[in-house]
C-alpha atoms as a PDB file:
ATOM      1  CA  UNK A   1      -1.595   5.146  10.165  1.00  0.00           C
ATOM      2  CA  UNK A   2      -0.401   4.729   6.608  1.00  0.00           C
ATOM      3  CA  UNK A   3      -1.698   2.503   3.489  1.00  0.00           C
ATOM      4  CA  UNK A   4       0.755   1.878   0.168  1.00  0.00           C
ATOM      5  CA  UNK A   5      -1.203   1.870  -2.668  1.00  0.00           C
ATOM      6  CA  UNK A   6      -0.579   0.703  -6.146  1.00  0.00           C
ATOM      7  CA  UNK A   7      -1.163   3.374  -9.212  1.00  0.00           C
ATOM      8  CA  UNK A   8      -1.437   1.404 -12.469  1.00  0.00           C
ATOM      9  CA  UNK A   9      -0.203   3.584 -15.405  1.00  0.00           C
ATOM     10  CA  UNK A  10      -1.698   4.138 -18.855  1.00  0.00           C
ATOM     11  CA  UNK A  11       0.621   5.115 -21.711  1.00  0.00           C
ATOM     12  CA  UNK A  12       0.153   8.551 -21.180  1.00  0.00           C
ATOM     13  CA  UNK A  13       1.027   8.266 -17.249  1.00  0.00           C
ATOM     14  CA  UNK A  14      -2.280   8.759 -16.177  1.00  0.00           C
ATOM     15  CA  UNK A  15      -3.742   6.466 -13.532  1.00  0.00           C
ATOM     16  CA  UNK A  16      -6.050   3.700 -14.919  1.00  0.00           C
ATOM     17  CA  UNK A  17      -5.830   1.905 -11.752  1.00  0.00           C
ATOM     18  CA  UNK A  18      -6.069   2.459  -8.180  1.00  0.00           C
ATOM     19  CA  UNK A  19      -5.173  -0.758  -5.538  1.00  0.00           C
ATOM     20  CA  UNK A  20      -4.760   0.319  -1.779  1.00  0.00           C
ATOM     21  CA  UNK A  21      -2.521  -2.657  -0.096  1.00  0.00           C
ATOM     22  CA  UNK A  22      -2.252  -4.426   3.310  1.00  0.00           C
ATOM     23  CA  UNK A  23      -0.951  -4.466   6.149  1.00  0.00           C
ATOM     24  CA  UNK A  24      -1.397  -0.597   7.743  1.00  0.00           C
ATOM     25  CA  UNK A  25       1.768   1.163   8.943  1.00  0.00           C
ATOM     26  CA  UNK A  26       2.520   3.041  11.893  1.00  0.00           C
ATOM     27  CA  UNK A  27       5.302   4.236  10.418  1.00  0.00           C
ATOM     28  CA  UNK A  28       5.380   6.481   7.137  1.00  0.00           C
ATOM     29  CA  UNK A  29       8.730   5.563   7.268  1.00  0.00           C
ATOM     30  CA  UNK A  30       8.220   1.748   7.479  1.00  0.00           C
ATOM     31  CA  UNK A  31       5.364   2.393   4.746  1.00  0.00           C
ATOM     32  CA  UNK A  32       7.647   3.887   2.213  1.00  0.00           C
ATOM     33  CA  UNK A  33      10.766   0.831   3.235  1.00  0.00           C
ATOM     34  CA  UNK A  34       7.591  -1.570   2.118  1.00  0.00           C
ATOM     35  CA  UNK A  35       6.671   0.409  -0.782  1.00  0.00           C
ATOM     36  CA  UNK A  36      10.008   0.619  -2.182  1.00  0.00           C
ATOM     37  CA  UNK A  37       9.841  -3.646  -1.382  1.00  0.00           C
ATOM     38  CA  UNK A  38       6.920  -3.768  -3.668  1.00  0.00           C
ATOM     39  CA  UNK A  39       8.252  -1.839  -6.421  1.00  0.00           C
ATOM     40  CA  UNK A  40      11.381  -4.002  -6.920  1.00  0.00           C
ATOM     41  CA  UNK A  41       8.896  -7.370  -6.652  1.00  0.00           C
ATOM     42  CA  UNK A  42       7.279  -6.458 -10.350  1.00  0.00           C
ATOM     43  CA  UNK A  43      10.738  -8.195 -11.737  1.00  0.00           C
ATOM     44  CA  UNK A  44      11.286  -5.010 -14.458  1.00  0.00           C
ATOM     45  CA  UNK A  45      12.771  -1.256 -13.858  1.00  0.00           C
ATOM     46  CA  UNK A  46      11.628   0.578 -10.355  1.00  0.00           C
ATOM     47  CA  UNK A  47      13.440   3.916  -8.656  1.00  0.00           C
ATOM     48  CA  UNK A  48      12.786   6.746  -6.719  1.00  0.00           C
ATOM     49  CA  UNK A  49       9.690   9.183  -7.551  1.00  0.00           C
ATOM     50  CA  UNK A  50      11.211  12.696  -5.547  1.00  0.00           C
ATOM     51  CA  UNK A  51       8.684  14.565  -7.316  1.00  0.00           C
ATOM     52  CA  UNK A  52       5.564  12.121  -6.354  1.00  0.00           C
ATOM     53  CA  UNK A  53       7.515  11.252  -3.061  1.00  0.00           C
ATOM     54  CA  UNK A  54       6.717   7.641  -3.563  1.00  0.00           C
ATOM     55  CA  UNK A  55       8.139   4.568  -6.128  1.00  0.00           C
ATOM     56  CA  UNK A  56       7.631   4.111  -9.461  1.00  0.00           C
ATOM     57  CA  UNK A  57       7.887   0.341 -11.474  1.00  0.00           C
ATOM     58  CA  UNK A  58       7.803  -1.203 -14.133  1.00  0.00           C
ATOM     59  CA  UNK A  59       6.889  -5.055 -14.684  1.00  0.00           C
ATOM     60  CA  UNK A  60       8.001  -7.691 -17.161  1.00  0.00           C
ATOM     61  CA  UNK A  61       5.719  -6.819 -19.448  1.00  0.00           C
ATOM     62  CA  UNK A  62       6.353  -3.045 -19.433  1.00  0.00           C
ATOM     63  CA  UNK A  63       3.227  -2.030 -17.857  1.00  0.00           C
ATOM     64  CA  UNK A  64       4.169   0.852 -15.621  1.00  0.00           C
ATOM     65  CA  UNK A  65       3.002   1.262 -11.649  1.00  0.00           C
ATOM     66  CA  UNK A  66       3.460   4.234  -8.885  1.00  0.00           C
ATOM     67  CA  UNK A  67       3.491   3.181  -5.287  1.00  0.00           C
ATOM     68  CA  UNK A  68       2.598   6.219  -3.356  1.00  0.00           C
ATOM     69  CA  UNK A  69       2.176   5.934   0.545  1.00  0.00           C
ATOM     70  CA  UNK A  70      -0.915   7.686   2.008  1.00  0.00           C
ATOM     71  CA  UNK A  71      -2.167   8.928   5.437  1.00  0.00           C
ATOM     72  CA  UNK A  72      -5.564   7.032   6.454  1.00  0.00           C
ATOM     73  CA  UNK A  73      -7.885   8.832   8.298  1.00  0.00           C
ATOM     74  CA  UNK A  74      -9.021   7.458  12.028  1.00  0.00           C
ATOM     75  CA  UNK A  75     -12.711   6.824  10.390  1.00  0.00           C
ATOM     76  CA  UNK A  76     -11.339   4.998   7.294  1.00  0.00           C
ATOM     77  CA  UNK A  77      -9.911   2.527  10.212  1.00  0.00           C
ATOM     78  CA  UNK A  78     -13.349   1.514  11.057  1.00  0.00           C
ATOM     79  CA  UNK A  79     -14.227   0.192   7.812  1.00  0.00           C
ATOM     80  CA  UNK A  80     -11.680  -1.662   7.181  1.00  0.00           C
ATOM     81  CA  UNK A  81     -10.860  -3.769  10.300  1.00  0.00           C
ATOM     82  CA  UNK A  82     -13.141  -6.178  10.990  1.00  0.00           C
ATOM     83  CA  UNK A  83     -14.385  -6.691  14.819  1.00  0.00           C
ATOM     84  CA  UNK A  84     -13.739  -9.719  16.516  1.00  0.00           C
ATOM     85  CA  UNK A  85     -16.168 -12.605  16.903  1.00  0.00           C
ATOM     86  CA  UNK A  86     -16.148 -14.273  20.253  1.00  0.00           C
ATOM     87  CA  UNK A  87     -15.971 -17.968  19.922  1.00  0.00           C
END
């Protein structure tokens, strides 16, 4: 499985912010299609980050984001699904 999450920038590119998003993906590929999705939502700049192998954004009010797409380990699935409740 794989999570998008949503780096928020400082001026100095360092990461001030860390936002892990929903849904899951089965797909890296599918996670990075998404994640790409995301990037062009923030309505300012976004492209291709080769080097970070993820997305990188920009919103209308210049504030800068990275959308990086992560593996998430079987027992990180436990914690974050919740278990159904018979009726």
């Amino acid at each position: 499985m794989f999570q998008i999450v949503r780096l928020a920038l400082d001026d100095n590119g360092e990461v001030n912010a860390r936002r892990p998003l929903q849904p899951l993906f089965e797909l890296r590929e599918d996670a990075m299609a998404m994640a790409e999705f995301d990037a062009s939502r923030l309505w300012g700049d976004y492209g291709c980050d080769d080097e970070r192998d993820g997305w990188w954004a920009t919103d209308a009010r210049g504030r800068k984001y990275r959308f990086v797409v992560e593996p998430v380990a079987a027992a990180d699935l436990g914690s974050s699904i919740s278990p159904l409740i018979p009726a």
